[in-house]
PDB file of N, CA and C in Angstrom:
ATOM      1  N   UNK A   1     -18.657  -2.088  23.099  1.00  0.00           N
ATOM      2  CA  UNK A   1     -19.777  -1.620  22.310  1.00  0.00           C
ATOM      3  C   UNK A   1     -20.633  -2.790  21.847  1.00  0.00           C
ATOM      4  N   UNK A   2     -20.342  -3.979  21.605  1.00  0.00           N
ATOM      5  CA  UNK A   2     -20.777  -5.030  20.945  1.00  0.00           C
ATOM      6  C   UNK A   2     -21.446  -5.410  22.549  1.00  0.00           C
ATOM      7  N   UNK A   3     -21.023  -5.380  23.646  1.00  0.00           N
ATOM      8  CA  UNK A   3     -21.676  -6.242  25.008  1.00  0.00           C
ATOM      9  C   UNK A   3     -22.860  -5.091  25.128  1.00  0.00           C
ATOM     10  N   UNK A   4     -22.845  -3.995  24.392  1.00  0.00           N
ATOM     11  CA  UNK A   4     -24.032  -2.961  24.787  1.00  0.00           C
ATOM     12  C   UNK A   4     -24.940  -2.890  23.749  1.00  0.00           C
ATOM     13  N   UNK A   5     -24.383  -3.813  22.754  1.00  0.00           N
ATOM     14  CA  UNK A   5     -25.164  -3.904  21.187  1.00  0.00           C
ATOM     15  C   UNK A   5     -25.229  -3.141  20.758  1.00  0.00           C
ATOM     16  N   UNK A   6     -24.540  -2.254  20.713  1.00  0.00           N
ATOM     17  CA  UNK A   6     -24.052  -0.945  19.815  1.00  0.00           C
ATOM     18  C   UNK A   6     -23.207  -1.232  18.622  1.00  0.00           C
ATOM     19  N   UNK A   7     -23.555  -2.157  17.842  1.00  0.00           N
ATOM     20  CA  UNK A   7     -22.822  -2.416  16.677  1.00  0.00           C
ATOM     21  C   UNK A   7     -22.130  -1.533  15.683  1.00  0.00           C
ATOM     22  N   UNK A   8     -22.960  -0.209  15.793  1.00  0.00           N
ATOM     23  CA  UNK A   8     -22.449   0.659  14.711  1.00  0.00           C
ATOM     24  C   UNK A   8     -21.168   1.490  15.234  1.00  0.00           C
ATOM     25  N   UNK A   9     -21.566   1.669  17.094  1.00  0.00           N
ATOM     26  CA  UNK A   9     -19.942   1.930  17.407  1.00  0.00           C
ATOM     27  C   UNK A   9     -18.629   1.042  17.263  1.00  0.00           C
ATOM     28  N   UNK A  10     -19.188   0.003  17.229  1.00  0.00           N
ATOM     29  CA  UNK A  10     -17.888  -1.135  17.169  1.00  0.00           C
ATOM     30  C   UNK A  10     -17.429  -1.136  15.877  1.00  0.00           C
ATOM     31  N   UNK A  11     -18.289  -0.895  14.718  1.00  0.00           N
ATOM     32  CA  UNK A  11     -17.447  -0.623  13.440  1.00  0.00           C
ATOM     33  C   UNK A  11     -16.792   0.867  13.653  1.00  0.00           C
ATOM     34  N   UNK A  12     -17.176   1.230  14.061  1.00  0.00           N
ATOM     35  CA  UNK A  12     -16.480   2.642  13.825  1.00  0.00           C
ATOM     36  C   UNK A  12     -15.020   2.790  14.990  1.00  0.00           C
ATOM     37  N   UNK A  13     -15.175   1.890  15.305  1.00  0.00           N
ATOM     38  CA  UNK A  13     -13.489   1.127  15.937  1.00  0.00           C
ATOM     39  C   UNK A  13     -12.664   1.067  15.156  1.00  0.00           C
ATOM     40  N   UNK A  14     -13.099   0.237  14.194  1.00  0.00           N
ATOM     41  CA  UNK A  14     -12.255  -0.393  12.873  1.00  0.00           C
ATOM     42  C   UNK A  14     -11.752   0.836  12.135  1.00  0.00           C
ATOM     43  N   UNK A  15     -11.910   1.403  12.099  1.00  0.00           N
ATOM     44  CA  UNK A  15     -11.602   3.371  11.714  1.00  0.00           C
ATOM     45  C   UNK A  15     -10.328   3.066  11.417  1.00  0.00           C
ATOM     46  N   UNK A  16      -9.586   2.866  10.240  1.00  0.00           N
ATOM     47  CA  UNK A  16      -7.906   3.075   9.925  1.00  0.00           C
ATOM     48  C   UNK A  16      -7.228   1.443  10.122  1.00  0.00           C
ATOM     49  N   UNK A  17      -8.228   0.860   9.859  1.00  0.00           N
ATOM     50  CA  UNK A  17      -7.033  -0.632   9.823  1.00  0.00           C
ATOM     51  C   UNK A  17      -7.560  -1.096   8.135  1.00  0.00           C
ATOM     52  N   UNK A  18      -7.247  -1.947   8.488  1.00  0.00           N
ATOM     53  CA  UNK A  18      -7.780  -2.581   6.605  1.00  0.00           C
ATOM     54  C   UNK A  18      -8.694  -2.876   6.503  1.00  0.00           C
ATOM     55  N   UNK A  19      -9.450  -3.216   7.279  1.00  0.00           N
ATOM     56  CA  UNK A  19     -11.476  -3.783   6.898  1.00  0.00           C
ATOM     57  C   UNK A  19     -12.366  -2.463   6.606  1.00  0.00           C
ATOM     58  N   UNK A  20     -12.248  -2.453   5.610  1.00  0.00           N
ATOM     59  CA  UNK A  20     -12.728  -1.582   4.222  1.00  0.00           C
ATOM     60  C   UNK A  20     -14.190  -1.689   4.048  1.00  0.00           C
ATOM     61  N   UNK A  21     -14.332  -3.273   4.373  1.00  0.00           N
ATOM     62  CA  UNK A  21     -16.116  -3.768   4.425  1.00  0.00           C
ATOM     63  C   UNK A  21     -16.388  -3.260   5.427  1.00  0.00           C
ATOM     64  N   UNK A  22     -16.342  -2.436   6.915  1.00  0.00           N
ATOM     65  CA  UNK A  22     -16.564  -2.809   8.106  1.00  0.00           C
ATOM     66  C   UNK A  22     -17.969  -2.515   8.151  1.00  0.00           C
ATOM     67  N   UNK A  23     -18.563  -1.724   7.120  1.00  0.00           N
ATOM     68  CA  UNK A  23     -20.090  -0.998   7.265  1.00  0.00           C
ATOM     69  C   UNK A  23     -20.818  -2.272   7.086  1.00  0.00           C
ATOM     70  N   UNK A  24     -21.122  -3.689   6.420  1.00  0.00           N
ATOM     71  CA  UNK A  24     -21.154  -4.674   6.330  1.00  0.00           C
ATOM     72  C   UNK A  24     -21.050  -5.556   7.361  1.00  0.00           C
ATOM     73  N   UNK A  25     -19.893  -5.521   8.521  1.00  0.00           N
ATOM     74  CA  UNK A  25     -20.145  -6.500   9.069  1.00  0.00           C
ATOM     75  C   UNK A  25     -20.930  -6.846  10.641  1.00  0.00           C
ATOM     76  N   UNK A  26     -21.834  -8.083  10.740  1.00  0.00           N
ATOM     77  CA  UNK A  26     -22.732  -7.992  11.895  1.00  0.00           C
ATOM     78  C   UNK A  26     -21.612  -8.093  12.978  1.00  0.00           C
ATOM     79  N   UNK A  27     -22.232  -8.151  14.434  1.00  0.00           N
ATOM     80  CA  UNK A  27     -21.272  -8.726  15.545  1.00  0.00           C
ATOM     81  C   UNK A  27     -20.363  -8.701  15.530  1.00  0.00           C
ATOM     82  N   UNK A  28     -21.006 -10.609  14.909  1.00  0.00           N
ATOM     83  CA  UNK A  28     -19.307 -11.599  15.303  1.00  0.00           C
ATOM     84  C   UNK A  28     -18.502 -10.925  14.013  1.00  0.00           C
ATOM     85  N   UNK A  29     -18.548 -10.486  13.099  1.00  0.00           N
ATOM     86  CA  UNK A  29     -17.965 -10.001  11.655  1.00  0.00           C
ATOM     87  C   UNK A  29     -16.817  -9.090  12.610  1.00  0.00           C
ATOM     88  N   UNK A  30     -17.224  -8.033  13.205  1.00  0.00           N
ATOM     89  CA  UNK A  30     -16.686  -6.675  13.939  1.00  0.00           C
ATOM     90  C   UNK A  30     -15.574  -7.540  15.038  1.00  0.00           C
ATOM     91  N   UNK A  31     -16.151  -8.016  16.161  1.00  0.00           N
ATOM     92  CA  UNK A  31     -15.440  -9.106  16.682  1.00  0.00           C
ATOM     93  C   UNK A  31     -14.125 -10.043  16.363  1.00  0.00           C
ATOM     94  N   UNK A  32     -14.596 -10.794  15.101  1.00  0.00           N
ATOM     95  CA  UNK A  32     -13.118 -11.140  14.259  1.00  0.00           C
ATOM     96  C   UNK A  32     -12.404 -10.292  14.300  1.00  0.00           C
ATOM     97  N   UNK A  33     -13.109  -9.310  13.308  1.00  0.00           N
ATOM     98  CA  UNK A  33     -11.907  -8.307  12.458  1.00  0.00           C
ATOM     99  C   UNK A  33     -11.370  -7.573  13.809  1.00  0.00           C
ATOM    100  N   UNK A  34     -11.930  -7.162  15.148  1.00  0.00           N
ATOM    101  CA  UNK A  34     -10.968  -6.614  15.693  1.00  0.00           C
ATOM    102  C   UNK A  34      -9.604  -7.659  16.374  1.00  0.00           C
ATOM    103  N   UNK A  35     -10.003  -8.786  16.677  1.00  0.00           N
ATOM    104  CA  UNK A  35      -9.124 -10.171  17.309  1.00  0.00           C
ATOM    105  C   UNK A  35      -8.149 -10.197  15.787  1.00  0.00           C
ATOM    106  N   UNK A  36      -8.284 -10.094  14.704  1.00  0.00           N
ATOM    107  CA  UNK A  36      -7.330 -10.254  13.840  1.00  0.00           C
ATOM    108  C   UNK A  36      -6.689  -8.764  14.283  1.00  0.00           C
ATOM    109  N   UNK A  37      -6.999  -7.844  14.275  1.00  0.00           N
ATOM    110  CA  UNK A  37      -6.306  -6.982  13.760  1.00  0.00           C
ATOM    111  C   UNK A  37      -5.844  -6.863  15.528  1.00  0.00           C
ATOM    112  N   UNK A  38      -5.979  -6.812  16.160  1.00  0.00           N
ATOM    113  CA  UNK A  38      -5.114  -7.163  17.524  1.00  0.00           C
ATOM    114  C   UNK A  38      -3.774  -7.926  17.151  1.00  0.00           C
ATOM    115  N   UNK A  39      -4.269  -9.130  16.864  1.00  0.00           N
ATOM    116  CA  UNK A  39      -3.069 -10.312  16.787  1.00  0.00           C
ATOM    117  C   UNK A  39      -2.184  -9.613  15.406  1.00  0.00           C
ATOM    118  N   UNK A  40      -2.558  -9.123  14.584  1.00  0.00           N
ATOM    119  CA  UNK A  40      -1.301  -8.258  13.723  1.00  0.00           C
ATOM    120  C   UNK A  40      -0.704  -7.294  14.405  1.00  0.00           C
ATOM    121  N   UNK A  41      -0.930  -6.464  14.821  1.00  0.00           N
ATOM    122  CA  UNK A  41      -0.296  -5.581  15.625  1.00  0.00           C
ATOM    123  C   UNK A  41       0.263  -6.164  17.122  1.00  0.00           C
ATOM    124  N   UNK A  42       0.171  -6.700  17.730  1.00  0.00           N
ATOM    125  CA  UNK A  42       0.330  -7.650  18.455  1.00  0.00           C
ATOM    126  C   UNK A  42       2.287  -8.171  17.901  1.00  0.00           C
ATOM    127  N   UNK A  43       1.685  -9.062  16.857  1.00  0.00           N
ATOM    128  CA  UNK A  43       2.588  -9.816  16.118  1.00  0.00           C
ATOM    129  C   UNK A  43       3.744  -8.592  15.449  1.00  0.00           C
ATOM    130  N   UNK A  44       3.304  -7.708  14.886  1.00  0.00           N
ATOM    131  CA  UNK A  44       4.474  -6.792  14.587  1.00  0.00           C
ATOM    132  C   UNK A  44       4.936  -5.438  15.565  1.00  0.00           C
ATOM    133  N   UNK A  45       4.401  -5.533  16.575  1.00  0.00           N
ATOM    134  CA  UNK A  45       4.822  -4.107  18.009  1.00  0.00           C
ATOM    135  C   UNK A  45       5.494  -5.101  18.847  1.00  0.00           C
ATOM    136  N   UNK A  46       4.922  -6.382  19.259  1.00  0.00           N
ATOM    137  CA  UNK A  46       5.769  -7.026  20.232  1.00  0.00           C
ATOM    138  C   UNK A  46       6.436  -8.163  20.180  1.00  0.00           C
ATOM    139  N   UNK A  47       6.057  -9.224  19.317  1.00  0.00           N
ATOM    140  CA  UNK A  47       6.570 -10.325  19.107  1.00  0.00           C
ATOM    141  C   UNK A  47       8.015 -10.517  17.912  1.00  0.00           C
ATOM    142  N   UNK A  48       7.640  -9.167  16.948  1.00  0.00           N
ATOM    143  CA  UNK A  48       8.998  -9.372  15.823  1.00  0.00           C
ATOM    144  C   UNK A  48      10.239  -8.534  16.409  1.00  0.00           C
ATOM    145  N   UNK A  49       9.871  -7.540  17.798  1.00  0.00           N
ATOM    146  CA  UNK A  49      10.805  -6.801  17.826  1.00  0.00           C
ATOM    147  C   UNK A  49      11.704  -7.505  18.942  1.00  0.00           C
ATOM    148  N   UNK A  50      10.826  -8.710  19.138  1.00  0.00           N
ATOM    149  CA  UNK A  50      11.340  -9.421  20.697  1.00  0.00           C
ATOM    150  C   UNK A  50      12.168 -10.453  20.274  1.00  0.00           C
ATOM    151  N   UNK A  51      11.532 -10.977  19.282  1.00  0.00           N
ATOM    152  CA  UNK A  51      12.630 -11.825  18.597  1.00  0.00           C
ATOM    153  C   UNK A  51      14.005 -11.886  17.937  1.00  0.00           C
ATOM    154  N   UNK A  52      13.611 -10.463  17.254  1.00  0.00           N
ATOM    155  CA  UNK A  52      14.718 -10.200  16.755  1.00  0.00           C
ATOM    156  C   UNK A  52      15.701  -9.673  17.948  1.00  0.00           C
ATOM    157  N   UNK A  53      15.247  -8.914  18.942  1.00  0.00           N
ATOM    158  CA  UNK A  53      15.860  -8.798  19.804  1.00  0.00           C
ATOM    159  C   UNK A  53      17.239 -10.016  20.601  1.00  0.00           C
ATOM    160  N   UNK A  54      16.310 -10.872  20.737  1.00  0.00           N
ATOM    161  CA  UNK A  54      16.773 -12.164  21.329  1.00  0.00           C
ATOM    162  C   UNK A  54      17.810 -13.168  20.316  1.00  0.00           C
ATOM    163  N   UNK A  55      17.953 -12.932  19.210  1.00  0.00           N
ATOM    164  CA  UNK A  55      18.349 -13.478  18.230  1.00  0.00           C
ATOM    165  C   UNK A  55      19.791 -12.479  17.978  1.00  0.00           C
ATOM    166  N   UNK A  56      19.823 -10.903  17.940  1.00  0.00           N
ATOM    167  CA  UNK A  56      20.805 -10.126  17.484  1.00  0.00           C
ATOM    168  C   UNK A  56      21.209  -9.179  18.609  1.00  0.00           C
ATOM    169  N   UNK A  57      20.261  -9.167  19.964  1.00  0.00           N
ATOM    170  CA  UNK A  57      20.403  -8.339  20.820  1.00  0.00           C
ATOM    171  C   UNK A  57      20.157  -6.864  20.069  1.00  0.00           C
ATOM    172  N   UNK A  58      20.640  -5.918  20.857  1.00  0.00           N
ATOM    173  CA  UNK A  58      20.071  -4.344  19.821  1.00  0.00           C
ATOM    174  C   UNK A  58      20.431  -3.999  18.672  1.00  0.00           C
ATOM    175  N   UNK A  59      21.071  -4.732  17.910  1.00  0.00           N
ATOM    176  CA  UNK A  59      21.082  -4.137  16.682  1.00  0.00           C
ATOM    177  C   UNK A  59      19.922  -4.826  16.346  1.00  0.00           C
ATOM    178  N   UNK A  60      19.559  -6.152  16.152  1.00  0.00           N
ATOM    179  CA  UNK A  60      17.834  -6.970  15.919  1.00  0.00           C
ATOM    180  C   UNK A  60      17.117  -6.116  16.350  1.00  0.00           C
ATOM    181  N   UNK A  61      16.617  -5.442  17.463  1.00  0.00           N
ATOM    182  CA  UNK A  61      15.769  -4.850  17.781  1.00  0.00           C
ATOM    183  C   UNK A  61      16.047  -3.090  17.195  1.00  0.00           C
ATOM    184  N   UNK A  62      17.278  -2.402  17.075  1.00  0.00           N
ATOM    185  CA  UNK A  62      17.366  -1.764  15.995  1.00  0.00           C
ATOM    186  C   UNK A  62      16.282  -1.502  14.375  1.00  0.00           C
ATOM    187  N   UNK A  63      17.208  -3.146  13.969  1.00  0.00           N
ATOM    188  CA  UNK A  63      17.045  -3.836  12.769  1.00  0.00           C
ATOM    189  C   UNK A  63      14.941  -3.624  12.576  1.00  0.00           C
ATOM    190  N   UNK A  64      14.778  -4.111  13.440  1.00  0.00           N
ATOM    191  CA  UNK A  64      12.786  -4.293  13.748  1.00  0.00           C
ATOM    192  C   UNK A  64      12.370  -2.741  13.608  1.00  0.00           C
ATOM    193  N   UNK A  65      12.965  -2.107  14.280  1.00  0.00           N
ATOM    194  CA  UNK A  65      12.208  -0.626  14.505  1.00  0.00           C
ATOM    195  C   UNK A  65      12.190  -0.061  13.205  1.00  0.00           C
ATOM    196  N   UNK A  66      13.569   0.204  12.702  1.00  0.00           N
ATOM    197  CA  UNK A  66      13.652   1.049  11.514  1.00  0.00           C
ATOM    198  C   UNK A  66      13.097   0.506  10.260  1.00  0.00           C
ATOM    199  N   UNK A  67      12.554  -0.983  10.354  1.00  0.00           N
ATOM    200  CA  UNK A  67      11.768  -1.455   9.213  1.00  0.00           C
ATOM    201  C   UNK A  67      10.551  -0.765   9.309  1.00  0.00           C
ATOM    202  N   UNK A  68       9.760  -1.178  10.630  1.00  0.00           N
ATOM    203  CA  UNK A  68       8.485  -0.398  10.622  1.00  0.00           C
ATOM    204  C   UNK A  68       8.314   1.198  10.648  1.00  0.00           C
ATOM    205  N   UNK A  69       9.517   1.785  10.525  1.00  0.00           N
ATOM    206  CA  UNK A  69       9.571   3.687  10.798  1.00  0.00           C
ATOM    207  C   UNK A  69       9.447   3.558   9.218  1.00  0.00           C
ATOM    208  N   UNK A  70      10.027   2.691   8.510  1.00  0.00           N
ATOM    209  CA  UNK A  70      10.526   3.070   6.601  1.00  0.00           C
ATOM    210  C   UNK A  70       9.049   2.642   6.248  1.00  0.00           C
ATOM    211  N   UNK A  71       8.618   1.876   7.156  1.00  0.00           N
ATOM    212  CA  UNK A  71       7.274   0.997   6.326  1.00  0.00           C
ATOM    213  C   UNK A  71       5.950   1.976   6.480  1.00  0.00           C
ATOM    214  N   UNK A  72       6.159   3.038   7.549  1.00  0.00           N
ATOM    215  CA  UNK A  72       5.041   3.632   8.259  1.00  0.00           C
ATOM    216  C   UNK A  72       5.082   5.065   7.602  1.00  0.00           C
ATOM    217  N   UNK A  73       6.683   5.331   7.115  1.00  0.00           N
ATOM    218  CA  UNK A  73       6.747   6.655   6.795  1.00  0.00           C
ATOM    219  C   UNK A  73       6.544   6.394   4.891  1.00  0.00           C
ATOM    220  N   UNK A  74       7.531   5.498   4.673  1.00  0.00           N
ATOM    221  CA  UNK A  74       7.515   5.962   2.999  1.00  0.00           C
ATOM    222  C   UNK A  74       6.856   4.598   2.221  1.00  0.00           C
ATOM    223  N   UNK A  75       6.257   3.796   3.221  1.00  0.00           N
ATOM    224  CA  UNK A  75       5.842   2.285   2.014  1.00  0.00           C
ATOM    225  C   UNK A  75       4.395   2.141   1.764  1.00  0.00           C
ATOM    226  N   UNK A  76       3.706   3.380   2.792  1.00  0.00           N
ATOM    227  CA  UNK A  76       2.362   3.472   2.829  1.00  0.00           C
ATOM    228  C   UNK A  76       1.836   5.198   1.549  1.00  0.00           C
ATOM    229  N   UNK A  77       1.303   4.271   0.667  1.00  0.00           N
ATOM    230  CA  UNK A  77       0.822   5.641  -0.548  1.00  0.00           C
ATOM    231  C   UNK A  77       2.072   6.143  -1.323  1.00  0.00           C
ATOM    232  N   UNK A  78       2.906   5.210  -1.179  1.00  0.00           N
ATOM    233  CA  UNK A  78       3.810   5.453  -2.392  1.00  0.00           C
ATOM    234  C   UNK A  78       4.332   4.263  -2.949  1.00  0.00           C
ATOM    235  N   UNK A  79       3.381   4.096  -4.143  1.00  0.00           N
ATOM    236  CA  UNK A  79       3.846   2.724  -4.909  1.00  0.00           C
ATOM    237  C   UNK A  79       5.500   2.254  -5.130  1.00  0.00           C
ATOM    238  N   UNK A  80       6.019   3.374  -5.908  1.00  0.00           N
ATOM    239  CA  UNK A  80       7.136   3.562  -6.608  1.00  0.00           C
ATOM    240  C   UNK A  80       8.580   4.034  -5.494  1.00  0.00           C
ATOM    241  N   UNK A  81       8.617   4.429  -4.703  1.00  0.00           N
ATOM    242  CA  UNK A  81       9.304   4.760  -4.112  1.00  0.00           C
ATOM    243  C   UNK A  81       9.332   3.639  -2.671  1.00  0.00           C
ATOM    244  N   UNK A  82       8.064   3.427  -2.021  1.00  0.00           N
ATOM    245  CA  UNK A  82       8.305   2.835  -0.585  1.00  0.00           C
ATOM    246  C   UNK A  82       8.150   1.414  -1.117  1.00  0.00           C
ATOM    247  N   UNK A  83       8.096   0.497  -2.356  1.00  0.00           N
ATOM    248  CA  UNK A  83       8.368  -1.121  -2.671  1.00  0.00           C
ATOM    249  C   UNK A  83       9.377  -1.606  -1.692  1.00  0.00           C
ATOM    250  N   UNK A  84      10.410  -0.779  -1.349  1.00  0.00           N
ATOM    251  CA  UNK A  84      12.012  -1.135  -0.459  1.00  0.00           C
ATOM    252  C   UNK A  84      11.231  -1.749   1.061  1.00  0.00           C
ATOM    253  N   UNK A  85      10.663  -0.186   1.570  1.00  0.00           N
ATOM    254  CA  UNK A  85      10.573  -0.180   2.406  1.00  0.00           C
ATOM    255  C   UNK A  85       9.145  -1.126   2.673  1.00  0.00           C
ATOM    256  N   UNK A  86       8.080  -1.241   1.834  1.00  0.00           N
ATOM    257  CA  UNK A  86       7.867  -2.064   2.304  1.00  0.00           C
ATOM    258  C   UNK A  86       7.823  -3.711   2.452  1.00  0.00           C
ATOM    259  N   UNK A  87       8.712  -3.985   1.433  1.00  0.00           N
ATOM    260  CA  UNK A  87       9.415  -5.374   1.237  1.00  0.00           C
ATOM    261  C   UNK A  87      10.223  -5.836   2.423  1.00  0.00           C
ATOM    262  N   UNK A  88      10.678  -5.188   2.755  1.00  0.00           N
ATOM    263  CA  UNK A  88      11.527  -4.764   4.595  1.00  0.00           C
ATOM    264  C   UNK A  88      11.178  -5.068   4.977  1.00  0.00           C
ATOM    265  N   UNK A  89       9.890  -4.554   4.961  1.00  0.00           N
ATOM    266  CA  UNK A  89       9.129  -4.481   6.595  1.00  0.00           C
ATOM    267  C   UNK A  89       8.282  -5.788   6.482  1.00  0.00           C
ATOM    268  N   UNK A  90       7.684  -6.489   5.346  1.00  0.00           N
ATOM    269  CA  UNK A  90       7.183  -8.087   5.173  1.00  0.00           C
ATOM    270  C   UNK A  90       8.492  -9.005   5.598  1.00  0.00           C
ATOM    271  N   UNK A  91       9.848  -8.745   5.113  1.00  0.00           N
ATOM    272  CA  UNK A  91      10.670  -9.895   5.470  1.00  0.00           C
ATOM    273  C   UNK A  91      11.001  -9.963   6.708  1.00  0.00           C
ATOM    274  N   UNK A  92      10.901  -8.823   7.491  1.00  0.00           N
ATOM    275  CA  UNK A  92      11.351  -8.661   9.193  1.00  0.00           C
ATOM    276  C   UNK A  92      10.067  -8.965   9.441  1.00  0.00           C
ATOM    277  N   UNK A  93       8.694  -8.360   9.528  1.00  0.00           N
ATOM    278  CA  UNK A  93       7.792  -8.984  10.553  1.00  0.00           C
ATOM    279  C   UNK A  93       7.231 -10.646   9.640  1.00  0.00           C
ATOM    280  N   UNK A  94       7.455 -11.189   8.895  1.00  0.00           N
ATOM    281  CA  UNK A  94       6.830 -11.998   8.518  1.00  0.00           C
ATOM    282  C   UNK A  94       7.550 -13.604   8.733  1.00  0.00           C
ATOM    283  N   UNK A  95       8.506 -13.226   8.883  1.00  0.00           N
ATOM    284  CA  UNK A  95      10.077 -14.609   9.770  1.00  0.00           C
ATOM    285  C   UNK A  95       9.000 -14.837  11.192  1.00  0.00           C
ATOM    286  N   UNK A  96       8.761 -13.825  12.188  1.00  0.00           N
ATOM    287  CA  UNK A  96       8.402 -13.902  13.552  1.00  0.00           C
ATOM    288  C   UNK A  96       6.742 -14.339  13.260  1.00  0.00           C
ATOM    289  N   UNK A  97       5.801 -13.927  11.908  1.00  0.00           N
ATOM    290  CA  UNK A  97       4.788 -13.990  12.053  1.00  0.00           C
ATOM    291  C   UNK A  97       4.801 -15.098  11.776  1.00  0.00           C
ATOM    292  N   UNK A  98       5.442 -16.488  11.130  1.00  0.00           N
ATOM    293  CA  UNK A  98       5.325 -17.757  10.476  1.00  0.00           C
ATOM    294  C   UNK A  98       5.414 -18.110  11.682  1.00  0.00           C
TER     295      UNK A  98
END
């Protein structure tokens, strides 16, 4: 969308990740934010589950999945209850993201 200069479709990419500004940003703004938000997802779908993999064999890769199922199901819109889950899910993907 951005090689067709359709800028306003390329924010509307950003639809459900964290860039909250996206109505705000030109281009290269849209551009970043999608190369970041690639390399996070990236970093927590393939690189933390590979590691851990390689490190514990399947229970590590176990260990990876069920952080992000607790983090996806109960750590998102529930302050009080998903803190566990999502404290989890920072200490498992955030070892592989350093």
């Amino acid at each position: 969308a951005i090689r067709r200069g359709v800028v306003e479709s390329a924010r509307e990419a950003l639809v459900g990740t964290p860039w909250r500004n996206r109505a705000l940003l030109d281009a290269h703004g849209v551009a970043r934010a999608a190369i970041e938000e690639l390399a996070v997802t990236f970093g927590g779908k393939v690189i933390s589950p590979l590691l851990w993999y390689l490190l514990f064999g399947l229970p590590g890769l176990s260990l990876s999945r069920m952080a992000a199922l607790l983090q996806e199901q109960w750590g998102l819109g529930q302050p009080e209850f998903g803190a566990g889950a999502r404290r989890l899910h920072e200490i498992v993907n955030g070892i592989p993201a350093r």
